[in-house]
Protein backbone atom coordinates (compact mmCIF):
# COMPACT_ATOMS: atom_id res chain seq x y z
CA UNK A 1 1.69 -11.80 -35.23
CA UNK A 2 -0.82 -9.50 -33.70
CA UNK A 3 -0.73 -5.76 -35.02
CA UNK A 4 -1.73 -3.36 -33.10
CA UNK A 5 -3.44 -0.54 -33.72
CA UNK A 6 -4.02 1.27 -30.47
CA UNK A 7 -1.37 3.92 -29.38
CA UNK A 8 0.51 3.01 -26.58
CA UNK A 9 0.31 -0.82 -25.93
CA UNK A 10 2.58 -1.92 -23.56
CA UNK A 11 4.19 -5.35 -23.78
CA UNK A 12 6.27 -6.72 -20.60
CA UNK A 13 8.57 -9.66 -20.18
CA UNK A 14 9.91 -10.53 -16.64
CA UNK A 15 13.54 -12.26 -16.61
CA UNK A 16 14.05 -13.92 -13.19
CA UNK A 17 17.17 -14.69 -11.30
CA UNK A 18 18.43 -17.20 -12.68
CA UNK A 19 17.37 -16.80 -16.40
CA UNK A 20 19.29 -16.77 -19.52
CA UNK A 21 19.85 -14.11 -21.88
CA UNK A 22 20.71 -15.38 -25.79
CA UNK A 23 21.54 -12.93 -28.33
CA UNK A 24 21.54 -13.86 -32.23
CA UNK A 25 18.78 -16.57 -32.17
CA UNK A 26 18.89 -19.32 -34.83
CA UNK A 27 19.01 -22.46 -35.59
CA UNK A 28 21.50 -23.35 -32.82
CA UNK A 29 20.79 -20.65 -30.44
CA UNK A 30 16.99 -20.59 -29.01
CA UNK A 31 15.21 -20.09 -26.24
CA UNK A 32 12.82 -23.32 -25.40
CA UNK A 33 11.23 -24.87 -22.06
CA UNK A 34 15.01 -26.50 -21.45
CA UNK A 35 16.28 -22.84 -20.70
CA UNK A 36 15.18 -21.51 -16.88
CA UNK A 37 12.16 -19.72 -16.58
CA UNK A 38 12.05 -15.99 -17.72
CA UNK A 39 15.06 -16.25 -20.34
CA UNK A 40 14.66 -14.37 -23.11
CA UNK A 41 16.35 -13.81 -26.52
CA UNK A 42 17.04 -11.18 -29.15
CA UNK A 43 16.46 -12.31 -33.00
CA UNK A 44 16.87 -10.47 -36.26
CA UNK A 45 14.32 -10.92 -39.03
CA UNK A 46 15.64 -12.72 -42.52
CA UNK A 47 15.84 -9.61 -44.40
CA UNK A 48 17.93 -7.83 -41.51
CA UNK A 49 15.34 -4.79 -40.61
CA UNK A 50 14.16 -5.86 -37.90
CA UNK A 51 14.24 -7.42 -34.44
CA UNK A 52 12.24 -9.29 -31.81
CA UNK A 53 12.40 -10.98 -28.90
CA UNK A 54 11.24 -14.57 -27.79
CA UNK A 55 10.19 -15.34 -24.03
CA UNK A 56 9.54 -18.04 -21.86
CA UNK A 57 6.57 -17.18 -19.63
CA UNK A 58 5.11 -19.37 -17.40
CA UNK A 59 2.91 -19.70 -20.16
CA UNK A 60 4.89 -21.15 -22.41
CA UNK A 61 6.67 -19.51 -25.62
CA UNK A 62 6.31 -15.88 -26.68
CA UNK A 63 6.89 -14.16 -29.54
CA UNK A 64 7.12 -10.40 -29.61
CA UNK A 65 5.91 -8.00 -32.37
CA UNK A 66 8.67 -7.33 -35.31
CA UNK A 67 10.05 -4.08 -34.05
CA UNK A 68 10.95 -2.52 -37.12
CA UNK A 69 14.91 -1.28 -36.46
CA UNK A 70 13.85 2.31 -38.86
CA UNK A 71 10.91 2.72 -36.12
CA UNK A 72 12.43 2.51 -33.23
CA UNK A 73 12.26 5.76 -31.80
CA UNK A 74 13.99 4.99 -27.81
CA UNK A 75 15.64 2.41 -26.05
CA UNK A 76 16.53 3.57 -22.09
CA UNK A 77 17.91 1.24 -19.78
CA UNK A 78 17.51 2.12 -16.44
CA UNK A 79 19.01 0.39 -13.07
CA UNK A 80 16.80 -0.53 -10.20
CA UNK A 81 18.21 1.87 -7.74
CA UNK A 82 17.27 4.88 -9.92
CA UNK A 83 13.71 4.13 -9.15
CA UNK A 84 14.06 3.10 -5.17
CA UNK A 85 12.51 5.57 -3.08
CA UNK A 86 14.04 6.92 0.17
CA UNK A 87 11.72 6.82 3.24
CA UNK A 88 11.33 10.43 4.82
CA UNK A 89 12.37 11.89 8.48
CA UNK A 90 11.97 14.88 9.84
CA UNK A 91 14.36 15.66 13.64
CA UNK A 92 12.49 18.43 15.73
CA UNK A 93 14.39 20.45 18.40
CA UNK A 94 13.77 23.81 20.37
CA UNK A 95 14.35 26.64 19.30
CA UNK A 96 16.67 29.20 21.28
CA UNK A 97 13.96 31.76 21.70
CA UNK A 98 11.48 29.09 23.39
CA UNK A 99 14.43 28.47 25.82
CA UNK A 100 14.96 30.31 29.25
CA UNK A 101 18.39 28.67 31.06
CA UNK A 102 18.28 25.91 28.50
CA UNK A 103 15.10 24.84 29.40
CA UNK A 104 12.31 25.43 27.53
CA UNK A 105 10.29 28.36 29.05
CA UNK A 106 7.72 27.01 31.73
CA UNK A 107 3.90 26.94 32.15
CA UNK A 108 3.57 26.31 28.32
CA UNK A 109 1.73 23.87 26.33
CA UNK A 110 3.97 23.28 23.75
CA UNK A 111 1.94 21.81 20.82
CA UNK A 112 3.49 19.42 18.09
CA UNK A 113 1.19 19.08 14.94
CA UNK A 114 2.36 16.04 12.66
CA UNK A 115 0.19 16.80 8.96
CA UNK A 116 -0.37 14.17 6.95
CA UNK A 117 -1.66 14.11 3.33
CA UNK A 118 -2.82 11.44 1.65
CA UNK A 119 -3.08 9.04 4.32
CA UNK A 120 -3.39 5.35 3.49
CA UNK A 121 -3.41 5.79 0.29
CA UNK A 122 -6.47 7.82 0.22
CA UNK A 123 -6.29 11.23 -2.10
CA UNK A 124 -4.18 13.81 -2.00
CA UNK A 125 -7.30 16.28 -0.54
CA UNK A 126 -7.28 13.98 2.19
CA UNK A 127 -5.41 15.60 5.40
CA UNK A 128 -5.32 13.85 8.54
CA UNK A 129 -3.45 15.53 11.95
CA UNK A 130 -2.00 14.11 15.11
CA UNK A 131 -0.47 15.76 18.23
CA UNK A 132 1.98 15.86 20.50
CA UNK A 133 1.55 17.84 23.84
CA UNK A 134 4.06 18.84 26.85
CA UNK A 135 3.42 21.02 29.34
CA UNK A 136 6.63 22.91 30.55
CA UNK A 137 7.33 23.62 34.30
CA UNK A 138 9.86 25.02 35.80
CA UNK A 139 12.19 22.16 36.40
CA UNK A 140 11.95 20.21 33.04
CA UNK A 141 15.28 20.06 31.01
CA UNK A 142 15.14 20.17 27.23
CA UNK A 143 16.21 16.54 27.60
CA UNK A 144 13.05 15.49 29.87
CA UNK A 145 10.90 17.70 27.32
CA UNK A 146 11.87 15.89 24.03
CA UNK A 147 11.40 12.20 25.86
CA UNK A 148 7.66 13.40 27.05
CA UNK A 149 7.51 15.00 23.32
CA UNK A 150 7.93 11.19 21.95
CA UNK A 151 5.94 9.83 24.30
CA UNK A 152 3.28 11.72 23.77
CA UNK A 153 3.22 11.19 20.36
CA UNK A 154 3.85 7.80 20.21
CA UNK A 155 0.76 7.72 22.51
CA UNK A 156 -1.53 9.63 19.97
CA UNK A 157 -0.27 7.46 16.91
CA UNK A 158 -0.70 4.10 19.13
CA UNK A 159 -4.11 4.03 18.37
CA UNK A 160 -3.88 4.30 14.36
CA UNK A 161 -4.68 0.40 12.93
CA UNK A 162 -2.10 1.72 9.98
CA UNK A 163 1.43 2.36 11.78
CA UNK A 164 2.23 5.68 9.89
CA UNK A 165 5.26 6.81 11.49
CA UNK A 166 7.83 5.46 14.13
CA UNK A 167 9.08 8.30 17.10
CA UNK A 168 12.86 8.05 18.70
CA UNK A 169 15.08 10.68 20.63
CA UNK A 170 17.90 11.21 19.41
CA UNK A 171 21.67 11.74 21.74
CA UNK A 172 25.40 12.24 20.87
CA UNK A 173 25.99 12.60 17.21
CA UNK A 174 23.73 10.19 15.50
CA UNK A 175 22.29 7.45 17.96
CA UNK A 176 18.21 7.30 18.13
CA UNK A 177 16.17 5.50 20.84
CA UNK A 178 12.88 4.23 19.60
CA UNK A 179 9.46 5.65 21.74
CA UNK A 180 6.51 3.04 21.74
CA UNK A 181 3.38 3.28 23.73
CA UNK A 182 4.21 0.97 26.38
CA UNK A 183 7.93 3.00 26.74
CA UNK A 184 8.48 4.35 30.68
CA UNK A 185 10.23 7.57 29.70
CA UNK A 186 10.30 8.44 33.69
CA UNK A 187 12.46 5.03 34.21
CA UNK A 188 16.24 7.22 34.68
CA UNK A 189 18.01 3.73 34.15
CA UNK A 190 16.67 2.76 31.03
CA UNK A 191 16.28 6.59 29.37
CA UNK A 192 19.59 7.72 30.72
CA UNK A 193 20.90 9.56 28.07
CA UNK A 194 21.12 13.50 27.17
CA UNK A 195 18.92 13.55 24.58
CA UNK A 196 18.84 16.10 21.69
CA UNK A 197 15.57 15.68 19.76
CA UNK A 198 12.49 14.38 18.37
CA UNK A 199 12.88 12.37 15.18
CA UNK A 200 10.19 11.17 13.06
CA UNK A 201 10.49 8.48 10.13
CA UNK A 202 7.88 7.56 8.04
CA UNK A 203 6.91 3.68 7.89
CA UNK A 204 7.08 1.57 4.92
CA UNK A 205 3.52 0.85 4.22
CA UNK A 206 1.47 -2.60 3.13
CA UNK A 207 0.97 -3.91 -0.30
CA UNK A 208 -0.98 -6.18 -1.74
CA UNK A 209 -0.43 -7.39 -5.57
CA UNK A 210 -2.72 -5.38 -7.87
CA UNK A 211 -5.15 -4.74 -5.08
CA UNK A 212 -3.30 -2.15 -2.46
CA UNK A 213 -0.70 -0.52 -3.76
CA UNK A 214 2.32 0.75 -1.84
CA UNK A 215 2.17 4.88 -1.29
CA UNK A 216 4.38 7.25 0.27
CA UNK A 217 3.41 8.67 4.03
CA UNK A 218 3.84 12.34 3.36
CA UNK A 219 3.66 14.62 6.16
CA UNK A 220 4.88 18.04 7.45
CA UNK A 221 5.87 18.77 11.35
CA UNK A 222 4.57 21.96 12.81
CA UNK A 223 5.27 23.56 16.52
CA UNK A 224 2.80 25.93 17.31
CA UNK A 225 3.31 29.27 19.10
CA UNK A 226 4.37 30.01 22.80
CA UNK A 227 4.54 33.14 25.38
CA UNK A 228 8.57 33.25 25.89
CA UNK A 229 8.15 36.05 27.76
CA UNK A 230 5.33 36.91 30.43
CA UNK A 231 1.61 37.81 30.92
CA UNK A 232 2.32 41.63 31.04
CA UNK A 233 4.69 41.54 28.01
CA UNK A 234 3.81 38.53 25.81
CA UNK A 235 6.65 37.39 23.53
CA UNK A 236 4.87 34.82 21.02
CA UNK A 237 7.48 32.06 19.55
CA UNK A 238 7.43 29.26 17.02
CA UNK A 239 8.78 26.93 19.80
CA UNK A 240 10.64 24.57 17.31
CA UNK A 241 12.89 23.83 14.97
CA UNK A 242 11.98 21.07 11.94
CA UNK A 243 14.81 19.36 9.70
CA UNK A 244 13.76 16.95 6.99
CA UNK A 245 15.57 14.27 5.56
CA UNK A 246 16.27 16.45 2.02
CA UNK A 247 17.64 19.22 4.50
CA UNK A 248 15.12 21.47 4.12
CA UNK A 249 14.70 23.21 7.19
CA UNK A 250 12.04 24.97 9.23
CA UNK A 251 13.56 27.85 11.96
CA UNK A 252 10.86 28.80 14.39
CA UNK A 253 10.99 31.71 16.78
CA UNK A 254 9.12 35.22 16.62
CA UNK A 255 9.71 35.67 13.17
CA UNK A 256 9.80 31.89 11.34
CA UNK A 257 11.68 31.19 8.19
CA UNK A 258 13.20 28.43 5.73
CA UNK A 259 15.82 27.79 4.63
CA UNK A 260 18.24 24.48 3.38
CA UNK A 261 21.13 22.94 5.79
CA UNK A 262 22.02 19.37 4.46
CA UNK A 263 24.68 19.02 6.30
CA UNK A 264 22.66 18.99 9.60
CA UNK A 265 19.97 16.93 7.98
CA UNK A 266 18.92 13.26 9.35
CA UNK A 267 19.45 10.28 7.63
CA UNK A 268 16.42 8.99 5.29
CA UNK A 269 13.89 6.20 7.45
CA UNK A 270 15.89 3.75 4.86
CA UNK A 271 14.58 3.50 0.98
CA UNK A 272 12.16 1.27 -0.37
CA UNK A 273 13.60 -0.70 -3.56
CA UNK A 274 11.15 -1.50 -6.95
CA UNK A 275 10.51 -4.59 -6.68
CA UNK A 276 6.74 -4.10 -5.59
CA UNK A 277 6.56 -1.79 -7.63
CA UNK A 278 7.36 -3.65 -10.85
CA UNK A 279 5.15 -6.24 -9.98
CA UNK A 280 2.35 -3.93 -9.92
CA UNK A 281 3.58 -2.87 -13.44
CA UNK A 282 3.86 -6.65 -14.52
CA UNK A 283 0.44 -7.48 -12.72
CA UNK A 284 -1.26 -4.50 -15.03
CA UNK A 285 0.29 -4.89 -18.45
CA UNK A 286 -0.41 -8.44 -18.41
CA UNK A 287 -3.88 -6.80 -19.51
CA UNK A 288 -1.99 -6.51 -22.95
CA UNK A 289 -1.32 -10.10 -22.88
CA UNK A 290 -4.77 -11.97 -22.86
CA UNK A 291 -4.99 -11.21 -18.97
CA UNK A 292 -7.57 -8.57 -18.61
CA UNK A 293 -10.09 -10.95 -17.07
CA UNK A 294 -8.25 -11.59 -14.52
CA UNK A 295 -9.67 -12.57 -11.50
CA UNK A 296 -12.94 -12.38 -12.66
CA UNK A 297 -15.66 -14.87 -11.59
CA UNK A 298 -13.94 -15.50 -8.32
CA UNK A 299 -12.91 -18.41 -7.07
CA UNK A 300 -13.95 -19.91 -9.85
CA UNK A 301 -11.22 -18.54 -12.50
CA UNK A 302 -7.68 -19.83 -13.80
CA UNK A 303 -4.96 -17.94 -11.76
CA UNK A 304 -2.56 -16.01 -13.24
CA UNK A 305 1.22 -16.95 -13.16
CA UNK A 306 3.66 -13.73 -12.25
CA UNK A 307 7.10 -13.87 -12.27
CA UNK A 308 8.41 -10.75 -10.52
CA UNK A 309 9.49 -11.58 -7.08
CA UNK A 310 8.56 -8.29 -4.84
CA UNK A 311 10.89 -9.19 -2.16
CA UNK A 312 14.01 -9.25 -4.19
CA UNK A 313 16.20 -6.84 -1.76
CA UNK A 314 17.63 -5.51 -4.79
CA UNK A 315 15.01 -4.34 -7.42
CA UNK A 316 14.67 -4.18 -11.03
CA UNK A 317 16.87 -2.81 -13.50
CA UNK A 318 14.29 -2.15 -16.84
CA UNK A 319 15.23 -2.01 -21.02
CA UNK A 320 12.19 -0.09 -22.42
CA UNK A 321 11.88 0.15 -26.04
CA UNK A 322 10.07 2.88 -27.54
CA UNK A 323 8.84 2.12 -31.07
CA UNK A 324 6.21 2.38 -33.81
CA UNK A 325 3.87 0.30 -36.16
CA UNK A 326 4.19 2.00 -39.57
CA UNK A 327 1.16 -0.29 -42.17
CA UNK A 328 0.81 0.32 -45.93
CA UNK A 329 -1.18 2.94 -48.02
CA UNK A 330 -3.74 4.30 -45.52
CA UNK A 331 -2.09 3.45 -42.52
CA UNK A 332 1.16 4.69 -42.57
CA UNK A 333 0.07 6.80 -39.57
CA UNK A 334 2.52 5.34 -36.41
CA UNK A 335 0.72 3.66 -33.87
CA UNK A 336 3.42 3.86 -31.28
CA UNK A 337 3.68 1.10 -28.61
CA UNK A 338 6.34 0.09 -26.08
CA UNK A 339 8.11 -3.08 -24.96
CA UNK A 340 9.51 -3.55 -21.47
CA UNK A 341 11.64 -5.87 -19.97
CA UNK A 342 12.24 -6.22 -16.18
CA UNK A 343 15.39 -7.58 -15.23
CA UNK A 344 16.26 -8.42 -11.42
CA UNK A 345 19.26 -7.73 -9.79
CA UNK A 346 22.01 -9.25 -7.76
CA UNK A 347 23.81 -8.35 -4.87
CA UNK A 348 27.10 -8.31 -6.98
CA UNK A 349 25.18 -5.30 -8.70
CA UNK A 350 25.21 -3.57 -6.05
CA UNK A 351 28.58 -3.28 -4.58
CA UNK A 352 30.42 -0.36 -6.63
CA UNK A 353 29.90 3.87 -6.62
CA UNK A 354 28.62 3.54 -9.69
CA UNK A 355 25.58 1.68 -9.09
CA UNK A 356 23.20 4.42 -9.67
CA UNK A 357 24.62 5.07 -13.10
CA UNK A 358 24.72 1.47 -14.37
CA UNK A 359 22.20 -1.75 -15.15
CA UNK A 360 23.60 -5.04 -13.79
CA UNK A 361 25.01 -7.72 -15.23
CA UNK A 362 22.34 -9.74 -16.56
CA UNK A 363 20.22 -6.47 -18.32
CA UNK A 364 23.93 -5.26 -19.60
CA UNK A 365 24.06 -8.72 -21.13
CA UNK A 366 21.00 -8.26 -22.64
CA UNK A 367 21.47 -3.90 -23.83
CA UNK A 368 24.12 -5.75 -25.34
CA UNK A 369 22.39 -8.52 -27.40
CA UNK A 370 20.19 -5.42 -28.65
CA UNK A 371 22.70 -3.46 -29.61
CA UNK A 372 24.00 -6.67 -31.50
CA UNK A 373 20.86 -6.71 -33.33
CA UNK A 374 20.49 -3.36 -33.99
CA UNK A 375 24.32 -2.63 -35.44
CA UNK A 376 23.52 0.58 -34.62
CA UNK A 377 24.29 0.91 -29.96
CA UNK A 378 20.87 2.55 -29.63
CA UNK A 379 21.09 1.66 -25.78
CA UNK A 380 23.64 4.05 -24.09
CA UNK A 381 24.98 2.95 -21.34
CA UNK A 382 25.74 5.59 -18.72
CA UNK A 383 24.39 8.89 -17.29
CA UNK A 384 21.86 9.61 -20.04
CA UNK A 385 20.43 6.00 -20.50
CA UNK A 386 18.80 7.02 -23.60
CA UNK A 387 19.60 6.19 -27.09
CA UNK A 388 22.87 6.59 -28.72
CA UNK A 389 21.79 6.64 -32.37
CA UNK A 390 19.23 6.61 -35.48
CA UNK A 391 18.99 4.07 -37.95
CA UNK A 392 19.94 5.35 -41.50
CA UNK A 393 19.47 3.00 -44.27
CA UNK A 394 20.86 3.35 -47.73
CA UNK A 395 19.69 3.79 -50.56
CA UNK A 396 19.45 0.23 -51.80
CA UNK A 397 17.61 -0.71 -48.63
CA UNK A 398 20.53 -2.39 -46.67
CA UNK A 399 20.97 -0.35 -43.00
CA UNK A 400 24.22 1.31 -42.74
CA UNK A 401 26.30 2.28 -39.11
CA UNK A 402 25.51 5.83 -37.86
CA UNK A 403 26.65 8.69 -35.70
CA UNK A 404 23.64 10.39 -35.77
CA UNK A 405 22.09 11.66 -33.11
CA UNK A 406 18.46 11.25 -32.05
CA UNK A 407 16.31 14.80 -32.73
């Protein structure tokens, strides 16, 4: 067994779809090449204080450390769609003071500024602008205004090689039309709608294992200033009003302001679930496990094996257990170090209210071969997902079952 002495090492074991999960390994019970790929199993040392776990990789056999039961400090077990991230929107409209009749006030340029930080992927000091324009005249409706608003954005963004954001215009209650470059908005048949607004949704972005990871597109939407009134007596505006996703909420006009209205709020772009993400976090912790020459000496290297899928369509539910390494005599110091396991889910996992607050099936089977283990229920299942209780040993050495809480 390796001992480490280096805080924070972080050991990871994948489980894939259709892998086993055996609890109280022995003589009769083990995990070998005959199970499925990714099974895993939960042991208890002779003596009874501690427990490990044994893996099959695509390597072959593992063995984790001995995870003494005294030092374990946390166990959380979190489900997948805890840790899926919504895609952002923001729905622009005109405000009532850039209106005259309904229409938005003519002989403007009214000036649509979409911010973006962090383009790409690039740093967060990184700001990078595009623009939508429409000139008013007299004769425009607030409908013809927001489908040359798209247009002209979609226009601007057309010539981006990363597709940042997708533009629609939005009629009735909730119905969107989707702007592209090539879109006619003067064609009356096909745009023959009253339409409402200017939504914009941010773009799920490209990924590329351990190489290009996959970053939000955060940006901000920002009407500029208009004359609503006339040459002799100016009346400057904000000409518009921005909603986000989250329902915070921008109100233009002579004297701007924010303010929160979820209820009028647009729906999120859709949400992006972890399974790219957790094989970015399988791809670099395999650096704990032998692999931290990887892909060195290309082409001429041995490739590594991974076992998360990153298009499952329903993520990742993880156990993470927190422990420490406590040696003898001058190293009683703990060296504290982590173990995670990454658990895929079903659709079946999926289908209840309560999905946010619970793992599915296959990591519940496996909080509950821990908890076996353990005799203590250190995972707690629930709301928290942290531990449920300390080990408390007696005084002849044997571990004993606790309340206690964790401090």
């Amino acid at each position: 067994m390796n001992i480490f002495t280096a805080n924070q090492v972080n050991q990871v074991y994948v489980l894939k779809d259709n892998s086993t999960v055996v609890a109280n390994l022995d003589a009769s019970h083990q995990i070998t090449k005959s199970n499925n790929l990714g099974s895993i199993g939960v042991g208890k040392s002779a003596d009874g204080k501690s427990i490990y776990f044994k893996h099959y990789g695509a390597g072959g056999i593992t063995r984790s450390d001995l995870i003494d039961i005294a030092n374990i400090i946390d166990i959380k077990a979190t489900p997948a769609p805890k840790m899926a991230r919504t895609l952002a929107s923001a729905k622009v409209t005109l405000n009532s003071e850039a209106l005259s009749d309904s229409k938005p006030v003519a002989g403007q340029d009214f000036v649509l500024r979409i911010q973006f930080q962090n383009p790409v992927g690039m740093s967060p000091d990184n700001q990078y602008w595009k623009f939508g324009v429409v000139h008013s005249t007299a004769s425009m409706t607030a409908s013809n205004f927001y489908l040359k608003l798209a247009s002209s954005i979609a226009k601007n963004m057309s010539r981006e090689a990363v597709q940042l954001v997708k533009v629609y215009v939005t009629y009735s209650t909730s119905s969107k039309t989707e702007i592209t470059a090539a879109s006619d908005v003067s064609n009356t048949t096909t745009f023959n709608q009253t339409y409402t607004g200017v939504l914009i949704e941010e773009v799920e972005q490209d990924w590329i294992l351990g190489v290009k990871q996959q970053k939000p597109t955060v940006f901000t939407v920002n009407p500029t200033w208009v004359n609503a009134g006339t040459a002799s007596a100016p009346n400057e505006v904000v000409w518009g009003d921005v909603i986000y996703n989250n329902g915070q909420k921008v109100v233009g006009g002579a004297d701007p302001y924010n303010t929160v209205d979820t209820s009028n709020a647009p729906a999120a772009a859709g949400s992006i679930v972890n399974s790219k993400l957790m094989a970015d976090y399988e791809y670099f912790y395999m650096g704990e496990r032998g692999d931290q020459y990887r892909m060195v000496g290309f082409p001429n290297y041995i490739p590594t094996t991974y076992l998360v899928d990153p298009t499952n369509a329903y993520g990742y539910d993880t156990v993470a257990i927190h422990f420490a390494y406590v040696g003898a005599n001058h190293s009683v110091q703990k060296s504290e170090k982590d173990i995670t396991i990454l658990v895929p889910r079903a659709s079946t996992d999926n289908d209840s209210s309560d999905e946010l607050l619970a793992v599915g099936a296959k990591a519940a089977s496996l909080v509950a071969a821990i908890n076996a283990a353990t005799d203590q229920g250190f995972v707690k299942m629930g709301t928290s997902h942290t531990s449920g209780k300390l080990a408390v040993w007696d005084s002849d050495g044997t571990l004993k079952a606790s309340t206690q809480s964790p401090t």
